[in-house]
N, C-alpha and C. Protein backbone atom coordinates (compact mmCIF):
# COMPACT_ATOMS: atom_id res chain seq x y z
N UNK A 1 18.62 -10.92 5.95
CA UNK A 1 18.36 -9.51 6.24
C UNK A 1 16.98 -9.12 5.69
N UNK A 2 16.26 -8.43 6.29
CA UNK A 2 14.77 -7.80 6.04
C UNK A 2 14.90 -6.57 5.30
N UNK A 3 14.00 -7.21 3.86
CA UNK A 3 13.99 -5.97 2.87
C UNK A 3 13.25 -4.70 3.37
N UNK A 4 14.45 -3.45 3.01
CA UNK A 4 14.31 -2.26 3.33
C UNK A 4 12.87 -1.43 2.62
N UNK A 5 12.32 -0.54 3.16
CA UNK A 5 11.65 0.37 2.38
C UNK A 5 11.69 1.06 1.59
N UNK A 6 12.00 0.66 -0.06
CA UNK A 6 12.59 2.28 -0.52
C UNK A 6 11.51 2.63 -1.01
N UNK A 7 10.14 3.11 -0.96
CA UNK A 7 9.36 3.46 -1.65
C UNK A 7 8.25 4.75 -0.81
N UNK A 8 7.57 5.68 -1.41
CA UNK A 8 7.09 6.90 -0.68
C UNK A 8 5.64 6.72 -1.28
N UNK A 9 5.01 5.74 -2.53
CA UNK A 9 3.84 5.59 -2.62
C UNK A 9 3.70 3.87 -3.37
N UNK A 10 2.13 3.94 -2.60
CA UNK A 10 2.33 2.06 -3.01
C UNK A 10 0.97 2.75 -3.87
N UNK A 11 0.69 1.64 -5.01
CA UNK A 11 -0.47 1.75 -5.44
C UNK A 11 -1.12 0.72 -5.33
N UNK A 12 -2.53 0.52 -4.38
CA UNK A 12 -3.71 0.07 -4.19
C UNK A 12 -4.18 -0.70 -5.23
N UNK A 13 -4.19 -2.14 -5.86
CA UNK A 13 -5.39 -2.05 -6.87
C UNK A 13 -6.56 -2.93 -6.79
N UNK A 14 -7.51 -2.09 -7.66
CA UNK A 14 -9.11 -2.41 -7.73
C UNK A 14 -9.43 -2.66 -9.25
N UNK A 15 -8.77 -3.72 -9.86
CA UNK A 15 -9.43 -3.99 -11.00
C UNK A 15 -10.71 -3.48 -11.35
N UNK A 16 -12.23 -3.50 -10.82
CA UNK A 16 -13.00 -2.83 -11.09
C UNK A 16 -13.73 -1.40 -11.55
N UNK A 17 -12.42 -1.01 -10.83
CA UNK A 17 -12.34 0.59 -10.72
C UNK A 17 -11.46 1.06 -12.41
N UNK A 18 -11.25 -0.39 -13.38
CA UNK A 18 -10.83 0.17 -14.67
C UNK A 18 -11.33 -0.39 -15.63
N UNK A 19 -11.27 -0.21 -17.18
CA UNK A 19 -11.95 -1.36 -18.02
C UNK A 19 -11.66 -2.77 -18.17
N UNK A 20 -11.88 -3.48 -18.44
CA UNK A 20 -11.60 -4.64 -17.86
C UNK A 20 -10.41 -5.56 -18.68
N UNK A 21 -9.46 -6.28 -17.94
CA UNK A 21 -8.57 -6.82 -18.14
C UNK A 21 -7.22 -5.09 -18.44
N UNK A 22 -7.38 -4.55 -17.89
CA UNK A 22 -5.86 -3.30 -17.94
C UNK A 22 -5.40 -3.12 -16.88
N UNK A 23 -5.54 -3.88 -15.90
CA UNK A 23 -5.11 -3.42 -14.54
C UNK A 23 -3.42 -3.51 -14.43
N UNK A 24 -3.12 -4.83 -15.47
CA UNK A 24 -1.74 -4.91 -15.38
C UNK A 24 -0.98 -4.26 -16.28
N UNK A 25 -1.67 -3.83 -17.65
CA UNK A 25 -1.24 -2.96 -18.21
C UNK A 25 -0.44 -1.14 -17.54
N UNK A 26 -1.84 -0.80 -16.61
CA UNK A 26 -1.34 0.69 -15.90
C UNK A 26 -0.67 0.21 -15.17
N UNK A 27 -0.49 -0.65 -14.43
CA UNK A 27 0.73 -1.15 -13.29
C UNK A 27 1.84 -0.62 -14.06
N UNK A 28 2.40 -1.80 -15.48
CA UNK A 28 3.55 -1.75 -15.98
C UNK A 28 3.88 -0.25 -16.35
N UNK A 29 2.88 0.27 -17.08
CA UNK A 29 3.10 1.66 -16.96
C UNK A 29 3.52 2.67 -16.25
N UNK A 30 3.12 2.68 -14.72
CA UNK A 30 3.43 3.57 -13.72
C UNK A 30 4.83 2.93 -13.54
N UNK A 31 5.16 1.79 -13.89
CA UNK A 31 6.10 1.10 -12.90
C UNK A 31 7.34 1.72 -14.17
N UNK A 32 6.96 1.82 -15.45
CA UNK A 32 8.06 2.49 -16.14
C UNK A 32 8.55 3.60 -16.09
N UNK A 33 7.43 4.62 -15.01
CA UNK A 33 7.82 6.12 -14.57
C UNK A 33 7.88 5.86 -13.16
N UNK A 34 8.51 5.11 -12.60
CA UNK A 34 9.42 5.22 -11.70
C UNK A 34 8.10 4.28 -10.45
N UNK A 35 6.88 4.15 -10.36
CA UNK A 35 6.14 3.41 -9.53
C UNK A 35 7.23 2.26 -8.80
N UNK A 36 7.34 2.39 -7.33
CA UNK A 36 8.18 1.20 -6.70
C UNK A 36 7.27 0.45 -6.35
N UNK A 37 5.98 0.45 -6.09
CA UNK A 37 5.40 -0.48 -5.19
C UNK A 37 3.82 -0.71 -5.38
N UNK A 38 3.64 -1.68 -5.25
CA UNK A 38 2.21 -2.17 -5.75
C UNK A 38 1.65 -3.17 -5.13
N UNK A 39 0.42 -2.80 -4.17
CA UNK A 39 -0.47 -4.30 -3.00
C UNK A 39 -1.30 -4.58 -4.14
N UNK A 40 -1.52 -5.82 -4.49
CA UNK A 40 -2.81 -6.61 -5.18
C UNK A 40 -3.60 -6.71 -4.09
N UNK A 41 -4.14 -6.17 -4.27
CA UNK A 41 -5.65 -6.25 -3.38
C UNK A 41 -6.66 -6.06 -3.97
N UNK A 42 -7.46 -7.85 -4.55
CA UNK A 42 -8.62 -7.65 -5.42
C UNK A 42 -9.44 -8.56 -4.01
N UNK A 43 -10.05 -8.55 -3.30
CA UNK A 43 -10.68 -9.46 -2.51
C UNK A 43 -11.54 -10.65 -2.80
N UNK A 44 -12.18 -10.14 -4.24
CA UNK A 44 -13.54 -11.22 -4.56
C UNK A 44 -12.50 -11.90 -5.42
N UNK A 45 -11.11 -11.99 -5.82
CA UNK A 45 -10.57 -12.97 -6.52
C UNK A 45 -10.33 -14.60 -5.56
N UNK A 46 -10.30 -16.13 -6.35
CA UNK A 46 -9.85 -16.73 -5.70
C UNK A 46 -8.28 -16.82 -5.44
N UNK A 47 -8.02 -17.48 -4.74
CA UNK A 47 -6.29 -17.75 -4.36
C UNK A 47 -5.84 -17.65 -5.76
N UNK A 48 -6.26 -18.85 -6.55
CA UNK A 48 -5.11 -18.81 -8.06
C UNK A 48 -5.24 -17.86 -8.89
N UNK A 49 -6.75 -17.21 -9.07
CA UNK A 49 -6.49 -15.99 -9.40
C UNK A 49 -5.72 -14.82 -9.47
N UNK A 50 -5.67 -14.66 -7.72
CA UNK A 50 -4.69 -13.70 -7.52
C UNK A 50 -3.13 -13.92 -7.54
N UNK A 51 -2.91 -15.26 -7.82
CA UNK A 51 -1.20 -15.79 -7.91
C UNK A 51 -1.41 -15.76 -9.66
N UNK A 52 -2.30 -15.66 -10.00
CA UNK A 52 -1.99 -15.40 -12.07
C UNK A 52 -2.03 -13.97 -11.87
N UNK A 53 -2.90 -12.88 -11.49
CA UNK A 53 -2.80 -11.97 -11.17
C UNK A 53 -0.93 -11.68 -11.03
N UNK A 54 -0.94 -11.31 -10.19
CA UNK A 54 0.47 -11.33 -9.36
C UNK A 54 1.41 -11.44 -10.35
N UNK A 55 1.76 -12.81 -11.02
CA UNK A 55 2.45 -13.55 -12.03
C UNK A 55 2.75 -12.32 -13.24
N UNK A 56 1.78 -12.17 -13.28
CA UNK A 56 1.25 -11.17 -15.02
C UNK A 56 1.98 -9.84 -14.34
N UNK A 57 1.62 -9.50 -13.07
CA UNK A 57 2.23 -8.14 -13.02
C UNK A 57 3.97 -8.21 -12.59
N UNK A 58 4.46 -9.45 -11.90
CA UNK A 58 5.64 -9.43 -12.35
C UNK A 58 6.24 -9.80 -13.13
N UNK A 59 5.95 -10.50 -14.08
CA UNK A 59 6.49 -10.72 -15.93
C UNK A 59 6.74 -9.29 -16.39
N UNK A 60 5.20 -8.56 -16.10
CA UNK A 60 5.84 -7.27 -16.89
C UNK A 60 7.02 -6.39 -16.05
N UNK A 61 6.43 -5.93 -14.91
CA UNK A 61 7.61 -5.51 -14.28
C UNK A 61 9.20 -5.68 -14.12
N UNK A 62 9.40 -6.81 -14.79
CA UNK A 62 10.67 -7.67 -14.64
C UNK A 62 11.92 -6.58 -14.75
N UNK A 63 12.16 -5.86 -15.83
CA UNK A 63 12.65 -4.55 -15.77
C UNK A 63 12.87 -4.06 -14.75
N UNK A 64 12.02 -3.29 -14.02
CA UNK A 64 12.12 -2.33 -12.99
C UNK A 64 11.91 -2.55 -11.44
N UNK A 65 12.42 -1.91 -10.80
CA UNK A 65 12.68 -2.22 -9.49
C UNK A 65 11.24 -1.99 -8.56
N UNK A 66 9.96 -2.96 -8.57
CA UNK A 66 8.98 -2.68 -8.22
C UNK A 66 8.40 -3.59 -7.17
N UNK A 67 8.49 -3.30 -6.04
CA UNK A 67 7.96 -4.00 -4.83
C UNK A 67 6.95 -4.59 -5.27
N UNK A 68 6.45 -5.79 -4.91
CA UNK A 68 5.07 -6.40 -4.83
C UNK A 68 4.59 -6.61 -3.57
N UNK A 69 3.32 -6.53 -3.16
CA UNK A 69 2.89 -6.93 -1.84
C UNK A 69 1.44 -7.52 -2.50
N UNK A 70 1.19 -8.66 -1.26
CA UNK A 70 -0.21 -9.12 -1.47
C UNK A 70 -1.12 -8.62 -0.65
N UNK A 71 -2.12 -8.60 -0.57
CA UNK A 71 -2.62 -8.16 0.69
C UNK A 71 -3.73 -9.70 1.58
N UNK A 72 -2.95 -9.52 2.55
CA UNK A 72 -3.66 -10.35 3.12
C UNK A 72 -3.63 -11.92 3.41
N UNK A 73 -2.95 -12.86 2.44
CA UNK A 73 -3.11 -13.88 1.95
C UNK A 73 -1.19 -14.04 2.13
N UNK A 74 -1.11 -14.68 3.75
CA UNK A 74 0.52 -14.99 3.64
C UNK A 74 1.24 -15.70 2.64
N UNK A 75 0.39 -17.35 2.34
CA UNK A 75 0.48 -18.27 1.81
C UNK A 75 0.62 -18.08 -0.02
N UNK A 76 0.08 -16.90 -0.36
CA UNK A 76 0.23 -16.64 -1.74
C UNK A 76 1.08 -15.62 -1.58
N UNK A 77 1.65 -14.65 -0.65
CA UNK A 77 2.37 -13.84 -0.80
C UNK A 77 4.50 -14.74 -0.69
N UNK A 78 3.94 -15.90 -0.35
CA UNK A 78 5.06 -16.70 -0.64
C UNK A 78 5.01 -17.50 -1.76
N UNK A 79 3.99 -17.80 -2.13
CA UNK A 79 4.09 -19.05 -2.94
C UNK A 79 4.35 -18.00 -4.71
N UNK A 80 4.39 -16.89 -4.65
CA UNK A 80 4.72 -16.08 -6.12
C UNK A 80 5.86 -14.84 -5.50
N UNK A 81 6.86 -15.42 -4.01
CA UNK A 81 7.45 -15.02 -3.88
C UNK A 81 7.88 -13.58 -3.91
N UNK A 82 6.62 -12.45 -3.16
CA UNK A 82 6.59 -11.35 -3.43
C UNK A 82 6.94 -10.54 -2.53
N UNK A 83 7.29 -9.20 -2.55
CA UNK A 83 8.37 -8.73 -1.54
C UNK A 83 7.97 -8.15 -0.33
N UNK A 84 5.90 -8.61 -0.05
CA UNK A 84 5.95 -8.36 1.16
C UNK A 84 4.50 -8.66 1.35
N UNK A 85 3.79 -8.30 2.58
CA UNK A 85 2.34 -8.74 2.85
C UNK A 85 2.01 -7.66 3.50
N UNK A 86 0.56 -7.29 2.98
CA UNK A 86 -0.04 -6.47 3.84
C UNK A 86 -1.18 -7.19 4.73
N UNK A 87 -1.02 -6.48 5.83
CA UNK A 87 -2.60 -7.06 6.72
C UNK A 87 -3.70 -6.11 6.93
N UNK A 88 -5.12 -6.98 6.77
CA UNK A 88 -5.53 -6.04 7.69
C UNK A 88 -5.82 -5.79 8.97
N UNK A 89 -6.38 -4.68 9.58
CA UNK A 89 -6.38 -4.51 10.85
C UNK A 89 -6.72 -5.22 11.37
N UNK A 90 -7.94 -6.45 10.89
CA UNK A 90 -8.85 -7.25 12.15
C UNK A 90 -7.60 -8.78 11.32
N UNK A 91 -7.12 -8.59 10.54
CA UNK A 91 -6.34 -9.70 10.20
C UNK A 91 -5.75 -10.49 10.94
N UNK A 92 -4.82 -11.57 10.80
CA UNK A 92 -3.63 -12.71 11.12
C UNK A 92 -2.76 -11.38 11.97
N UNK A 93 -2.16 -12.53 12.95
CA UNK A 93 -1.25 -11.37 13.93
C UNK A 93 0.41 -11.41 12.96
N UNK A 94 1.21 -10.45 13.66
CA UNK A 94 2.60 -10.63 12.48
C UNK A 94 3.52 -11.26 12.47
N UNK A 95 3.03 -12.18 14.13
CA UNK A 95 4.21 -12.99 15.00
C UNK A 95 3.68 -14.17 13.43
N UNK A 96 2.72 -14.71 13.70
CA UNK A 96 1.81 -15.25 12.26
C UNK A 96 2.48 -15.68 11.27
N UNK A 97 2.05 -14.04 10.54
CA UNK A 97 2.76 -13.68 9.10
C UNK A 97 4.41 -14.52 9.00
N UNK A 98 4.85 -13.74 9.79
CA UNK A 98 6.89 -13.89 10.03
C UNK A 98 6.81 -15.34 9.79
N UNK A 99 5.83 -16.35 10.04
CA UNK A 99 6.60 -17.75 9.90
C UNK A 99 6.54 -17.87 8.81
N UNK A 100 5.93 -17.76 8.04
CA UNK A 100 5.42 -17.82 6.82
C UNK A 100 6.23 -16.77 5.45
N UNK A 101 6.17 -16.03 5.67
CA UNK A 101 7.22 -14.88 4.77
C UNK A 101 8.22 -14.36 5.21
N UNK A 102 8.71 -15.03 6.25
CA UNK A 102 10.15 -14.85 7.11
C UNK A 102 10.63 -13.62 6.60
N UNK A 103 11.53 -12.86 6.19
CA UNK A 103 12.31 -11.74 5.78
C UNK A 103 11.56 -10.58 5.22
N UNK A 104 10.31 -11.21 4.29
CA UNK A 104 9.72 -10.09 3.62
C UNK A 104 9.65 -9.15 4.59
N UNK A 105 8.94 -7.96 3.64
CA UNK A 105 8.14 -6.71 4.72
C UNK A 105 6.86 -7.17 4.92
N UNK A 106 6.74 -6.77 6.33
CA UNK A 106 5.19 -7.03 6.34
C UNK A 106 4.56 -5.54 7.35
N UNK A 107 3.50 -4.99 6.41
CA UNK A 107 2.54 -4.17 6.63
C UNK A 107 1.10 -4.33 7.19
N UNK A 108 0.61 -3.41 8.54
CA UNK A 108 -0.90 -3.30 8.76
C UNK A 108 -1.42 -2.47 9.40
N UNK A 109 -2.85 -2.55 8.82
CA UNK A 109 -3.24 -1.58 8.87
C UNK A 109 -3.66 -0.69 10.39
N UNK A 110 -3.66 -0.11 10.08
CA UNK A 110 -4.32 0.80 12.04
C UNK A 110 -5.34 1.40 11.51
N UNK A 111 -6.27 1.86 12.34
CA UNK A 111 -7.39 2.69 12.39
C UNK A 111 -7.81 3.41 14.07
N UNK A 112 -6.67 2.82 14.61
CA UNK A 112 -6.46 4.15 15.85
C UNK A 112 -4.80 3.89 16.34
N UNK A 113 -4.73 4.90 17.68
CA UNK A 113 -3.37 4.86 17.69
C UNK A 113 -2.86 3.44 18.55
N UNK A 114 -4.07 3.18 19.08
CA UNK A 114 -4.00 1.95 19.63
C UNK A 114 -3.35 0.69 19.13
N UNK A 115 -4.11 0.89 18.22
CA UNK A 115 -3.29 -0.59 16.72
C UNK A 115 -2.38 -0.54 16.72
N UNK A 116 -1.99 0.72 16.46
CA UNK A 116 -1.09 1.17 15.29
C UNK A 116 0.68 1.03 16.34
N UNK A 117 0.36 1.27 17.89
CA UNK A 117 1.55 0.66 18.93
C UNK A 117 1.41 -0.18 19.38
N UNK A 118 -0.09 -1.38 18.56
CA UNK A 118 0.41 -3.35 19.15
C UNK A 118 0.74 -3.52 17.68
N UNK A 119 0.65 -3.10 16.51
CA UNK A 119 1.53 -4.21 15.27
C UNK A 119 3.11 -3.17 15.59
N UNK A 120 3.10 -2.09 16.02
CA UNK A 120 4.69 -1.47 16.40
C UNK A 120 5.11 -2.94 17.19
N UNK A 121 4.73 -2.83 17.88
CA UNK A 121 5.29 -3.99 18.88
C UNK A 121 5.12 -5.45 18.81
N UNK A 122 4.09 -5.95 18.08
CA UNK A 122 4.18 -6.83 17.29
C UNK A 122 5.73 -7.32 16.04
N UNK A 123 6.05 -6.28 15.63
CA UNK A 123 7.20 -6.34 14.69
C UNK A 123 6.62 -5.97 12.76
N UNK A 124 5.61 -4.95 13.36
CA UNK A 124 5.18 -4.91 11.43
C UNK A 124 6.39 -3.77 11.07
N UNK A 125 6.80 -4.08 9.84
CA UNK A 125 7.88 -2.79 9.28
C UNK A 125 7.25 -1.87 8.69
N UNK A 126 6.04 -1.65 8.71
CA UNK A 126 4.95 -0.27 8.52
C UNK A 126 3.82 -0.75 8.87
N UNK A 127 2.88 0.63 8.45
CA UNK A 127 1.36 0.28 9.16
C UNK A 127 1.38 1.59 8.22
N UNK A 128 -0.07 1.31 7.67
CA UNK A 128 -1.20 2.28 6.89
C UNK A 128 -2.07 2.64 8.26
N UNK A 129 -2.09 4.27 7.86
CA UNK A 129 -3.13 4.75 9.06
C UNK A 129 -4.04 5.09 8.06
N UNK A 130 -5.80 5.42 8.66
CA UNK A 130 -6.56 6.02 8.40
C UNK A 130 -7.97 5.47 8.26
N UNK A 131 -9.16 5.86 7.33
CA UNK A 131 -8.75 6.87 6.29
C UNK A 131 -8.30 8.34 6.77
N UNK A 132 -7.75 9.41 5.73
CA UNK A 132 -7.50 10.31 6.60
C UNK A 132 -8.33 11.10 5.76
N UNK A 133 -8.63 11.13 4.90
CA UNK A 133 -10.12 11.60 3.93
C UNK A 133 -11.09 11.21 3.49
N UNK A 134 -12.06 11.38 3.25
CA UNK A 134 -13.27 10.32 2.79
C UNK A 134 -13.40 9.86 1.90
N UNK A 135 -13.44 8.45 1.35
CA UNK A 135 -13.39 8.07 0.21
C UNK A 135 -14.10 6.63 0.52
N UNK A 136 -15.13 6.42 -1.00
CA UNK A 136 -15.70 5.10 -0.89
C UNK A 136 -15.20 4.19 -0.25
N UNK A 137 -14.14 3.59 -0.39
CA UNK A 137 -13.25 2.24 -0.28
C UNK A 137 -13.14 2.16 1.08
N UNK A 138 -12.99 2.92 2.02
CA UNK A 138 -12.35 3.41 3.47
C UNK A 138 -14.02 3.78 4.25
N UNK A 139 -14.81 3.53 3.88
CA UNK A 139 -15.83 4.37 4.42
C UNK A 139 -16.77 3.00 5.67
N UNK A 140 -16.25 2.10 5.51
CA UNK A 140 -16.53 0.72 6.48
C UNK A 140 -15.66 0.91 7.42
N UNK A 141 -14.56 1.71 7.63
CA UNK A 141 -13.77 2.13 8.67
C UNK A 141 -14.20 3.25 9.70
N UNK A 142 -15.22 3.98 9.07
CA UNK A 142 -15.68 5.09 10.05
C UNK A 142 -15.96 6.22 9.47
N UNK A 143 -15.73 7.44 10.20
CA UNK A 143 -15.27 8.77 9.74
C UNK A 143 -13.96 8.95 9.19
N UNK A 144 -13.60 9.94 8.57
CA UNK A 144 -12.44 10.10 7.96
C UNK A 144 -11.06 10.21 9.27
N UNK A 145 -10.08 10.37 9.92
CA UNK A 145 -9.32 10.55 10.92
C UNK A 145 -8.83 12.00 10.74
N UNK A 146 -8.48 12.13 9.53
CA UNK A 146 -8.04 13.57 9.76
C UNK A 146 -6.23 13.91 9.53
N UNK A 147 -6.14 14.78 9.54
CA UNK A 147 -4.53 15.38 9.73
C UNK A 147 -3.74 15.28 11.36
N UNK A 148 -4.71 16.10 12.19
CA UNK A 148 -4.32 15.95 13.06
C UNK A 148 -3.97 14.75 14.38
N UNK A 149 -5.02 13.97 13.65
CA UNK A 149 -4.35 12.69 14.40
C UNK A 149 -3.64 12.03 13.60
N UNK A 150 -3.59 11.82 12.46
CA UNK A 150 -2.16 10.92 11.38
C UNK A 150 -0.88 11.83 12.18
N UNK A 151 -1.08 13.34 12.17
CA UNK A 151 0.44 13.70 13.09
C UNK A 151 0.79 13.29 14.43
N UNK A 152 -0.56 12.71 15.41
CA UNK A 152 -0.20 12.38 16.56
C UNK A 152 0.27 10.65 16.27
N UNK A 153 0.05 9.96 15.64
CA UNK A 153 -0.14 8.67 15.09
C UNK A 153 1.58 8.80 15.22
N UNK A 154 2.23 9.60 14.16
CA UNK A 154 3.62 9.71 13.49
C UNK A 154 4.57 10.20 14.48
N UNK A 155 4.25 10.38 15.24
CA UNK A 155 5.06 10.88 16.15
C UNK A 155 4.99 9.93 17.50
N UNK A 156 3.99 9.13 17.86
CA UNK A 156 4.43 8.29 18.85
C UNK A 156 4.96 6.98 18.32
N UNK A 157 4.60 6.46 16.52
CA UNK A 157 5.11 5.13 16.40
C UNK A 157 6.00 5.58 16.19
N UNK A 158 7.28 4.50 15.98
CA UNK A 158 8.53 4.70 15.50
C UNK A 158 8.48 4.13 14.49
N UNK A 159 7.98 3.10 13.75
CA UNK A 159 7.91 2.68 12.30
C UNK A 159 7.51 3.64 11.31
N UNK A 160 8.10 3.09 10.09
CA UNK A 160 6.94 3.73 9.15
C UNK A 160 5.71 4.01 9.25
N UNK A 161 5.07 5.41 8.72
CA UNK A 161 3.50 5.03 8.77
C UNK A 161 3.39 6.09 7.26
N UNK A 162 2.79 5.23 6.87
CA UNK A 162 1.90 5.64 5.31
C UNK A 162 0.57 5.84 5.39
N UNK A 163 -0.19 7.09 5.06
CA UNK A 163 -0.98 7.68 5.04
C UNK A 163 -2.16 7.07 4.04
N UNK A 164 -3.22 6.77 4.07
CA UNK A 164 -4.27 5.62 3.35
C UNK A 164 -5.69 6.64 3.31
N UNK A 165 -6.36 6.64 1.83
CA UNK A 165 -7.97 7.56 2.19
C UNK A 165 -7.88 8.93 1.45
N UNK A 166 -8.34 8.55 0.32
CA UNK A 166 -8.57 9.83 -0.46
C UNK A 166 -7.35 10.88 -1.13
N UNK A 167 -6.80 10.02 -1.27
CA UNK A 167 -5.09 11.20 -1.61
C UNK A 167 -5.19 11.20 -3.26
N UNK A 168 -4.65 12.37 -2.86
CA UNK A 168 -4.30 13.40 -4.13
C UNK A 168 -2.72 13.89 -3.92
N UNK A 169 -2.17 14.24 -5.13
CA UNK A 169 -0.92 14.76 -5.07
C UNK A 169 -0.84 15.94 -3.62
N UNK A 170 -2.12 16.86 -3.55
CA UNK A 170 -1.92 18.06 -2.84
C UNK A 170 -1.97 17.23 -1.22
N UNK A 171 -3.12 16.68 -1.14
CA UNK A 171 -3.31 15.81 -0.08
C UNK A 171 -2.09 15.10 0.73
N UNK A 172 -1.08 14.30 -0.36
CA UNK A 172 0.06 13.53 0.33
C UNK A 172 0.89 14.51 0.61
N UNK A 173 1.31 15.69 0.34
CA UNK A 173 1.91 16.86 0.90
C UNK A 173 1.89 17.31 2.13
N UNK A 174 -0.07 17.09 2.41
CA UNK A 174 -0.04 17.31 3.97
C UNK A 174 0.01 16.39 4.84
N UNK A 175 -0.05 14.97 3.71
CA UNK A 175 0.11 14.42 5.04
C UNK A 175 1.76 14.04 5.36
N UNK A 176 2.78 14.06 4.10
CA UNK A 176 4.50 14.30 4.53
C UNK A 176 4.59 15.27 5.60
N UNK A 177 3.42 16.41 5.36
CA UNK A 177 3.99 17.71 6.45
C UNK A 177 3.66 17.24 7.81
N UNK A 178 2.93 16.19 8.33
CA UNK A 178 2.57 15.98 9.78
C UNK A 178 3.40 14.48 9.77
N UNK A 179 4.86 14.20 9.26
CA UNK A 179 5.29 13.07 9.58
C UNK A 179 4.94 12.05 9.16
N UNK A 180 4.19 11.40 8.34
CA UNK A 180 3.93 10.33 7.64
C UNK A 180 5.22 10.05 6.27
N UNK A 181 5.12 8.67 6.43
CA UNK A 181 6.51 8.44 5.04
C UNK A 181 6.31 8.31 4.21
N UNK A 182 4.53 8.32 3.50
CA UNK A 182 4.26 8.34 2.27
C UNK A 182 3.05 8.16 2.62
N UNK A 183 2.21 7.73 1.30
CA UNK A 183 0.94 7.21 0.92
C UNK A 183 1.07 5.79 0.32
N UNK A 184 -0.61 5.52 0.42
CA UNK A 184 -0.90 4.41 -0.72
C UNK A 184 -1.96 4.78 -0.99
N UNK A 185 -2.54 4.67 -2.59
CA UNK A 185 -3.30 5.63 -3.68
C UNK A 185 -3.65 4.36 -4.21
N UNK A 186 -5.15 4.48 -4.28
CA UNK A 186 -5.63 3.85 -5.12
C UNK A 186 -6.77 4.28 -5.88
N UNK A 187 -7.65 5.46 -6.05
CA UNK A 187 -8.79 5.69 -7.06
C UNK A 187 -8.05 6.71 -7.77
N UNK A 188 -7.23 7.34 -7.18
CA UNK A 188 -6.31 8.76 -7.63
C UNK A 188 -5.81 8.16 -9.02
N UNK A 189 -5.01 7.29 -8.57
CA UNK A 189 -4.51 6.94 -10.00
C UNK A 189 -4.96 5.97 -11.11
N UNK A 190 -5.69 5.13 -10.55
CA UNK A 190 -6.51 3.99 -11.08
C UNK A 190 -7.64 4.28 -12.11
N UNK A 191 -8.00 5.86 -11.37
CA UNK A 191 -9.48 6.21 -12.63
C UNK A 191 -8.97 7.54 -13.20
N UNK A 192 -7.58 7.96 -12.89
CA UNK A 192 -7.28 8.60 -13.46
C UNK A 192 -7.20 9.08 -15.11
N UNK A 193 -8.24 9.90 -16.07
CA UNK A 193 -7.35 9.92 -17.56
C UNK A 193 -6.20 10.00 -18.03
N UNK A 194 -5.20 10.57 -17.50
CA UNK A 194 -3.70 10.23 -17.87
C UNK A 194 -2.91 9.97 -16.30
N UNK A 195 -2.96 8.73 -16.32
CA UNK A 195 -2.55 8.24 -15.11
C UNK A 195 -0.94 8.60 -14.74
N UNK A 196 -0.03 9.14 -15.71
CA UNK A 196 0.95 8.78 -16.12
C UNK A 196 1.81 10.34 -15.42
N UNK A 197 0.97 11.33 -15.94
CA UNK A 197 0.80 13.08 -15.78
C UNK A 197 0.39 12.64 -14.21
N UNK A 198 -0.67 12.43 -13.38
CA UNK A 198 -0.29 12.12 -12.47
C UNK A 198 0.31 11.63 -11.66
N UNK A 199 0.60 10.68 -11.57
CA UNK A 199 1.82 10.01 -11.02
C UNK A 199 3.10 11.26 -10.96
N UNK A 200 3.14 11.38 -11.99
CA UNK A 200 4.18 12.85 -11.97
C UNK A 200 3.94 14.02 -10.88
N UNK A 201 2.97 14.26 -10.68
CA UNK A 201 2.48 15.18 -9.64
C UNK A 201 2.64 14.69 -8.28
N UNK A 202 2.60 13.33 -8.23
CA UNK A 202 2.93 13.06 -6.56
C UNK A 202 4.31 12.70 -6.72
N UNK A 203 5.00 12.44 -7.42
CA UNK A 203 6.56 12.38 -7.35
C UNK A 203 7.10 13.65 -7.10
N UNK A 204 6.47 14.73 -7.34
CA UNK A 204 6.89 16.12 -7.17
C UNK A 204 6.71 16.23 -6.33
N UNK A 205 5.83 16.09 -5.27
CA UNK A 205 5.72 16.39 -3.74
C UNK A 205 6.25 15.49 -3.19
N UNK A 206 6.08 14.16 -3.14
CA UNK A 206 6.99 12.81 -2.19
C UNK A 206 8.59 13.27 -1.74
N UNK A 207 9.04 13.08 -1.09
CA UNK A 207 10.60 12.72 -0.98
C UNK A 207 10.70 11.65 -1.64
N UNK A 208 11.79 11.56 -1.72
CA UNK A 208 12.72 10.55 -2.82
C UNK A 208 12.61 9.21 -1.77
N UNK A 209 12.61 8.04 -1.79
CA UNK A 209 12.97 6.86 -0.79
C UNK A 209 14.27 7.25 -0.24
């Protein structure tokens, strides 16, 4: 059986974006106030890197009920046995992925609505739209997309779609209000000073999984 979604925000990470060597530290942290889900996505790491990576953040996690996803990299998202893969848009197709991480979830990305109904039909169990605000990280993707098309996006796929690009607690509010099933956050909380007080703030707006 194919693991379900229970989660309404994934967190993004960018080692760089903190002082160095804490990345797995704030993981375990968020993941003790309730964080379900977390893509490693460091790109300039090599393969074993990111499987010690990975390793370190599920040792600590071991406790709590916290999705892992890799991004990108099928072959390590099996080989540290993690509970799902993300792609990206110009990435591996999902017919692909599936041989390889058979059951996991597997996620990708869209950047129009076009994509976003061939990985529907492809078989991805979500897709990140956007960006839907402007933000460094997302800015090789284009212009920002906006609200109003993440609501046209949500309403013709039938999968999940999680909202990607500049979110803030107030931000993922609007984008729950146009049909999206969550976010994934990554400078919001990552350069955050009390990462912890935030996180709290988007649990207050999210629905529950």
């Amino acid at each position: 059986m194919r693991s379900k979604i229970n989660f309404r925000l994934c967190l993004v990470t960018n080692r760089n974006l903190l002082p160095p060597d804490t990345l797995v530290d704030r993981i375990a942290r968020l993941a003790e106030c309730g964080l379900r889900a977390v893509q490693i996505r460091e790109k300039d790491l090599s393969a074993r890197d990111v499987i010690s990576l990975a390793e370190k953040v599920r040792k600590r996690t071991t406790a709590h009920s916290l999705d892992l996803f890799i991004n990108d990299r099928a072959d390590i998202a099996r080989a540290v046995r993690a509970d799902g893969l993300h792609i990206p848009e110009h990435g591996f197709p999902v017919d692909e992925a599936r041989r390889v991480v058979a059951e996991k979830l597997i996620g990708k990305s869209a950047h129009s609505l076009e994509s976003a109904l061939k990985w529907e039909s492809e078989g991805a169990d979500f897709i990140t739209f956007g960006p839907i605000y402007d933000t460094p990280s997302k800015r090789e993707f284009g212009k920002p997309q906006g609200l109003e098309t993440l609501r046209e996006i949500c309403f013709q796929v039938k999968i999940p779609v999680f909202a990607i690009g500049g979110m803030t607690p107030e931000r993922s509010g609007y984008c729950i209000d146009q049909g999206a099933h969550g976010v994934f956050v990554m400078g919001d909380l990552l350069q955050s000073e009390n990462p912890i007080s935030r996180f709290s703030e988007y649990t207050a707006i999210l629905p529950s999984a």
